[in-house]
N, C-alpha and C. Protein backbone atom coordinates (compact mmCIF):
# COMPACT_ATOMS: atom_id res chain seq x y z
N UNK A 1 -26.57 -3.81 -57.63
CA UNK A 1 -25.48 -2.96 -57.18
C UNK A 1 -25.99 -1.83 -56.28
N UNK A 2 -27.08 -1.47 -56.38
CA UNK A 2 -27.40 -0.50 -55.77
C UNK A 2 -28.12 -0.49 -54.38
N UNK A 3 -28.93 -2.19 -54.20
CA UNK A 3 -29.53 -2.33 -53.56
C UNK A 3 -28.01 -2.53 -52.17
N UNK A 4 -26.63 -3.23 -52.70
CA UNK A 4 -25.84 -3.62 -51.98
C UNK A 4 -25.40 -1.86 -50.87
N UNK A 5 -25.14 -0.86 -51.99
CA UNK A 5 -24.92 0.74 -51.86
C UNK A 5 -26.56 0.85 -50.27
N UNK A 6 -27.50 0.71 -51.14
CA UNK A 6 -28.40 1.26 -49.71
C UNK A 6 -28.08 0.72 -48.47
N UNK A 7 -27.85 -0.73 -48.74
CA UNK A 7 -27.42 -1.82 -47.85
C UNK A 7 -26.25 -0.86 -46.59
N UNK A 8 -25.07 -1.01 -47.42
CA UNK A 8 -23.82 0.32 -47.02
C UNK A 8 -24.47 1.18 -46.36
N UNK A 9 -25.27 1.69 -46.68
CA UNK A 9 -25.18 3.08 -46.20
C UNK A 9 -26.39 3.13 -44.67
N UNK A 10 -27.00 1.99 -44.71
CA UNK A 10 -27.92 1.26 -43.64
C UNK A 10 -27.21 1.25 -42.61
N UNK A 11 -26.17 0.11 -42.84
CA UNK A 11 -25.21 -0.23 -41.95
C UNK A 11 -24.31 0.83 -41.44
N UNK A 12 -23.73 1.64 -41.92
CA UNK A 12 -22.83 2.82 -41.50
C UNK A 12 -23.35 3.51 -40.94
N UNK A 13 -25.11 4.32 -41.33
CA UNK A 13 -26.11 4.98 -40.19
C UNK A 13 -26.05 4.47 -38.90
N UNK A 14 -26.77 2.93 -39.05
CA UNK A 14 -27.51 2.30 -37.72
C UNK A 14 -25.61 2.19 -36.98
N UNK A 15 -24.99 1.98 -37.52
CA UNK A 15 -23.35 1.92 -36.27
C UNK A 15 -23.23 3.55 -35.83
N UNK A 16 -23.06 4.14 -36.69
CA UNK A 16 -23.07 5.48 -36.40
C UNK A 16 -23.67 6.03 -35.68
N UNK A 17 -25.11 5.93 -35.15
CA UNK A 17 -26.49 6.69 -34.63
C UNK A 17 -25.99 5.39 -33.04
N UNK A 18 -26.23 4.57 -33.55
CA UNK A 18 -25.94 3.68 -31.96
C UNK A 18 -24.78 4.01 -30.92
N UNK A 19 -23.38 4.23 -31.73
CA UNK A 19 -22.21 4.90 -31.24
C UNK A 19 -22.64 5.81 -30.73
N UNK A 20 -23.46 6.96 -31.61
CA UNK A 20 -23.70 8.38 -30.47
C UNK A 20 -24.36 8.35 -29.58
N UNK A 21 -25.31 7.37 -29.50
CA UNK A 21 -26.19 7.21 -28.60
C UNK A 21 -25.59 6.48 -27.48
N UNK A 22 -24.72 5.83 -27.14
CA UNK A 22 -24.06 5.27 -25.99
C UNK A 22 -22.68 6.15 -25.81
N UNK A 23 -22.25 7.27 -26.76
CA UNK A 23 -21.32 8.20 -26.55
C UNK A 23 -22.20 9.19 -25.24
N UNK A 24 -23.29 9.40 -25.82
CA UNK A 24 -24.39 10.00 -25.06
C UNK A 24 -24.68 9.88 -23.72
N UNK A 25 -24.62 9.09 -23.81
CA UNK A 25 -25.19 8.21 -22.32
C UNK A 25 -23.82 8.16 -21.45
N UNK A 26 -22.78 7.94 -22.17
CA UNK A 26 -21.76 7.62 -21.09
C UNK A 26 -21.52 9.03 -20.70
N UNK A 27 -21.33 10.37 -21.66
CA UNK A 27 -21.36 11.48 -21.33
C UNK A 27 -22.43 12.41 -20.06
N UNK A 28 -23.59 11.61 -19.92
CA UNK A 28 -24.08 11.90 -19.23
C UNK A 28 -23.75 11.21 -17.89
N UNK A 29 -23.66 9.99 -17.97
CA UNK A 29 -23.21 9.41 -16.59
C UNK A 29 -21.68 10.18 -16.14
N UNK A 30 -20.93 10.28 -16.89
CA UNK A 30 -19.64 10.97 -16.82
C UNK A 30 -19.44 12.83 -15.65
N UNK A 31 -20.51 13.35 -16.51
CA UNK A 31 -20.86 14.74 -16.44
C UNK A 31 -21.90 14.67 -15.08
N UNK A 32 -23.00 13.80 -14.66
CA UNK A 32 -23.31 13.21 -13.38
C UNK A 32 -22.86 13.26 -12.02
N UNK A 33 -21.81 12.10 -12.44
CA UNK A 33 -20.52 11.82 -11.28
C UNK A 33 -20.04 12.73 -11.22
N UNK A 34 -19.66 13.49 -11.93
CA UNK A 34 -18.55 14.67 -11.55
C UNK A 34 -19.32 15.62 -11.07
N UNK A 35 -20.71 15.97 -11.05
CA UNK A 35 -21.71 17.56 -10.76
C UNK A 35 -21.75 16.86 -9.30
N UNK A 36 -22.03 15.66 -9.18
CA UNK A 36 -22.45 14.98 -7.63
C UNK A 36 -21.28 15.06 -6.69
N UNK A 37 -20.10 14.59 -7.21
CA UNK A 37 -19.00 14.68 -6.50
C UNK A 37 -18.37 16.19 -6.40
N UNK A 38 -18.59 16.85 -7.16
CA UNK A 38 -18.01 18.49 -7.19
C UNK A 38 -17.72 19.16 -5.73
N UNK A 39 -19.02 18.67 -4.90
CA UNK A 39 -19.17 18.94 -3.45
C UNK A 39 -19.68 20.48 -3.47
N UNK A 40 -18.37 21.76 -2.91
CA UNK A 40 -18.48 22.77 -3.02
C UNK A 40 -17.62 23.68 -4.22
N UNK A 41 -16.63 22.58 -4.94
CA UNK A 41 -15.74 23.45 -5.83
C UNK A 41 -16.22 23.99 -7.14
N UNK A 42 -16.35 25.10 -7.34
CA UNK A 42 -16.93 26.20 -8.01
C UNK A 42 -16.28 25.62 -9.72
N UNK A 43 -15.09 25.63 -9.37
CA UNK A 43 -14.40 25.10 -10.79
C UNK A 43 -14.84 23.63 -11.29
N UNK A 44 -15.12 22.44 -10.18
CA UNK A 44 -15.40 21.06 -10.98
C UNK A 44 -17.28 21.10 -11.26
N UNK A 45 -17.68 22.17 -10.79
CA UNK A 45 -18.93 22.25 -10.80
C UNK A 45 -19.01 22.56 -12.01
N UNK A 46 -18.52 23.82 -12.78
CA UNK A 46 -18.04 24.51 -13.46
C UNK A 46 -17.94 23.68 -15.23
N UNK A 47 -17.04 22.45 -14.81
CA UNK A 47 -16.29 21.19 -15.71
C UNK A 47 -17.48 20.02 -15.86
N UNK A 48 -18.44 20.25 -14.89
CA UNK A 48 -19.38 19.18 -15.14
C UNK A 48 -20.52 19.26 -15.45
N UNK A 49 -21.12 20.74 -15.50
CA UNK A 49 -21.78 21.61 -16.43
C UNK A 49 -21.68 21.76 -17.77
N UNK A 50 -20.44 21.91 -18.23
CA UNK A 50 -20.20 21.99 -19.51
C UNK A 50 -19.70 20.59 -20.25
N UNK A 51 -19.75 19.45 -19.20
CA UNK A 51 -19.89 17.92 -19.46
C UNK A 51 -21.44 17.88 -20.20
N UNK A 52 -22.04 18.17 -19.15
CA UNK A 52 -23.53 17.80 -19.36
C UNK A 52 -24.14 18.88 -20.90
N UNK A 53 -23.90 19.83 -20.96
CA UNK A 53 -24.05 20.79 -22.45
C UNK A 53 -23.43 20.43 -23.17
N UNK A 54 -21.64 19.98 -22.98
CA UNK A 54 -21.72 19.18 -24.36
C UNK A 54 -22.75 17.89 -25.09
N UNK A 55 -22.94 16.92 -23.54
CA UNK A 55 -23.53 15.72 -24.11
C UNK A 55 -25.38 16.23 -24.49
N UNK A 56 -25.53 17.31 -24.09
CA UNK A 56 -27.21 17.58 -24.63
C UNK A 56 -26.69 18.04 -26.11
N UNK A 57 -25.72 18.72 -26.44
CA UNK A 57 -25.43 19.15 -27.79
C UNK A 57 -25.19 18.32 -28.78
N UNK A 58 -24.65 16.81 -28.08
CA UNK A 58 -24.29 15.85 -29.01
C UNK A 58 -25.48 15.00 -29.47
N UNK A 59 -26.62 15.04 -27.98
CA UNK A 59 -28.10 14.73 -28.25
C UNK A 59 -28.70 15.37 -29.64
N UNK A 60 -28.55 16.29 -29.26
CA UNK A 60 -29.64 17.59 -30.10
C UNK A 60 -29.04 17.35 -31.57
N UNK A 61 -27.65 17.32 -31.91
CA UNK A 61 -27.45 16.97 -33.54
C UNK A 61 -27.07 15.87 -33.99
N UNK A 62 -27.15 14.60 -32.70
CA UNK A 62 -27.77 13.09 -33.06
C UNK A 62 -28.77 12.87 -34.02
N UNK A 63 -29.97 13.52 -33.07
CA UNK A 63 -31.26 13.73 -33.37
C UNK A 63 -31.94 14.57 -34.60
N UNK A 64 -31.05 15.66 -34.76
CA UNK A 64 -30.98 16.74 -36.27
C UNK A 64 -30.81 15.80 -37.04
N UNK A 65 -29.23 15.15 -37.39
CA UNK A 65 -28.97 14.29 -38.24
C UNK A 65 -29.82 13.14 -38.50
N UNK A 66 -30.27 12.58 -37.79
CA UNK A 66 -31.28 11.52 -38.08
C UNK A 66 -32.74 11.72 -38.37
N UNK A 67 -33.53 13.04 -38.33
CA UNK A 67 -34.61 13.80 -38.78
C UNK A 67 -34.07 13.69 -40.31
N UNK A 68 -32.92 14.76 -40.24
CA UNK A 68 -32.62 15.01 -41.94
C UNK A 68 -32.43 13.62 -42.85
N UNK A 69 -31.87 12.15 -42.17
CA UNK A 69 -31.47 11.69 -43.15
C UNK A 69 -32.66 10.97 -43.31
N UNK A 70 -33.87 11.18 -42.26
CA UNK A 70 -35.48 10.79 -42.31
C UNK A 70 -35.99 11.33 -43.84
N UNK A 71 -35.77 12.67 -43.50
CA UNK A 71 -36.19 13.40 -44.90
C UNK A 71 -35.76 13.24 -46.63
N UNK A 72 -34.20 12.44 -46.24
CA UNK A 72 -33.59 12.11 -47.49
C UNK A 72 -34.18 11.00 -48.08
N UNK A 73 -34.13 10.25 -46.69
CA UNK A 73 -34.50 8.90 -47.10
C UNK A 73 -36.25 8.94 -47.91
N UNK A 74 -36.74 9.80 -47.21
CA UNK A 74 -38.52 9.59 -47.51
C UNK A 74 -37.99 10.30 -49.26
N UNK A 75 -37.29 11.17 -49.18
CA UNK A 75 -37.05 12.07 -50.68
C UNK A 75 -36.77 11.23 -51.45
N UNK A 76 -35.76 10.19 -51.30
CA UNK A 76 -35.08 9.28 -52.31
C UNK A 76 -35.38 7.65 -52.29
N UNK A 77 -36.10 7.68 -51.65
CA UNK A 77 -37.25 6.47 -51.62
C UNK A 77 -36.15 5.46 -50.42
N UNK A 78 -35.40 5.12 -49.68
CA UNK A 78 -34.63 4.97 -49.09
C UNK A 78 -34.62 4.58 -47.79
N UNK A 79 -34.97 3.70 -46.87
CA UNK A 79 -34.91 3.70 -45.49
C UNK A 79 -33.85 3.84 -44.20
N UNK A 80 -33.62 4.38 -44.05
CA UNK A 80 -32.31 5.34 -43.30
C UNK A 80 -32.61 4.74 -41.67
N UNK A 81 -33.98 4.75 -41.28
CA UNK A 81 -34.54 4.99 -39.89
C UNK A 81 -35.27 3.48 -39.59
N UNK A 82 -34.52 2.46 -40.16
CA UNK A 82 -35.31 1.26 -39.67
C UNK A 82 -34.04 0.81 -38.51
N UNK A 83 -33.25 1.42 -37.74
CA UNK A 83 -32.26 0.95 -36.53
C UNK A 83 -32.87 1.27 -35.64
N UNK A 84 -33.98 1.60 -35.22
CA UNK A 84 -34.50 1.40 -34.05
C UNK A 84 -35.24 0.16 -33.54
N UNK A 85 -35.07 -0.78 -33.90
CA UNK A 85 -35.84 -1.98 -33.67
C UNK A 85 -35.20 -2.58 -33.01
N UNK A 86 -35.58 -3.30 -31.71
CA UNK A 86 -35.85 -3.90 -30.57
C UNK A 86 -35.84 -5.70 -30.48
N UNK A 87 -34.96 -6.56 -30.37
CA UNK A 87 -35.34 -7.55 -30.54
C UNK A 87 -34.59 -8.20 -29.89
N UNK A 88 -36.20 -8.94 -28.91
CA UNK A 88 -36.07 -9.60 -27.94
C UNK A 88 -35.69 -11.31 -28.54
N UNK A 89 -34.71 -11.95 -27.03
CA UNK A 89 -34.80 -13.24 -27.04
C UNK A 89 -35.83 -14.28 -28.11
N UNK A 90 -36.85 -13.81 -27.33
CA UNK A 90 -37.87 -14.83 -27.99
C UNK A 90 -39.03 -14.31 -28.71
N UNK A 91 -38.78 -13.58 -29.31
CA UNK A 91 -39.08 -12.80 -30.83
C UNK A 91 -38.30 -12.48 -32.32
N UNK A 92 -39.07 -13.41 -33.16
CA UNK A 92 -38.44 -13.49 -34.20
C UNK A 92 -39.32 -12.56 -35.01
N UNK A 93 -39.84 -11.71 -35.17
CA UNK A 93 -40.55 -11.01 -35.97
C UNK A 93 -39.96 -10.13 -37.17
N UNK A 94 -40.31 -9.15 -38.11
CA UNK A 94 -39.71 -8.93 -39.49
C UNK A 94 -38.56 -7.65 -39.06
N UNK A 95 -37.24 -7.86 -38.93
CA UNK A 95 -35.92 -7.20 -38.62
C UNK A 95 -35.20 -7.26 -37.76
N UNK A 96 -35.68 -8.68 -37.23
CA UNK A 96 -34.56 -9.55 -36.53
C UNK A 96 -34.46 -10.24 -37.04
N UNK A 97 -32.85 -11.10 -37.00
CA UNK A 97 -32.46 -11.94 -37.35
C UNK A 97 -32.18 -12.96 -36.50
């Protein structure tokens, strides 16, 4: 029962942390286009500045949150931080499926 619970809570991280991380990214491409296109207007310059500080802010407590739940996890014996793994085509190695 419990192993199913870590399982849960694996899965809800690694969707969660991936979501912000392409929330991220689009925020930056978003906040980009708009600083490039601004031209000379003081106000969209203005709007695409505070594009780009939100999406470093959403970086910065991505990254908090996933330190801390590093720390829970190492506290409560728990692996929280195995969603970073990479898996290629033609690699079957241990956390791909």
């Amino acid at each position: 029962m419990l192993g199913d619970f870590q399982g849960l809570i694996e899965n809800v991280t690694q969707m969660a942390l991936r979501a912000i991380g392409i929330a991220v990214m689009v925020m930056f491409l978003i906040g980009g286009f708009q600083y490039l296109s601004a031209g000379g207007d003081k106000e969209a310059t203005q709007r695409a500045s505070k594009t780009l500080t939100f999406a470093i802010g959403g970086l910065i407590l991505a990254l908090s949150a996933w330190i801390i739940l590093k720390l829970i996890g190492d506290f409560v014996g728990i692996d929280f931080t195995n969603i970073f793994q990479v898996c290629l085509p033609a690699y079957s190695g241990p956390g791909c499926i």
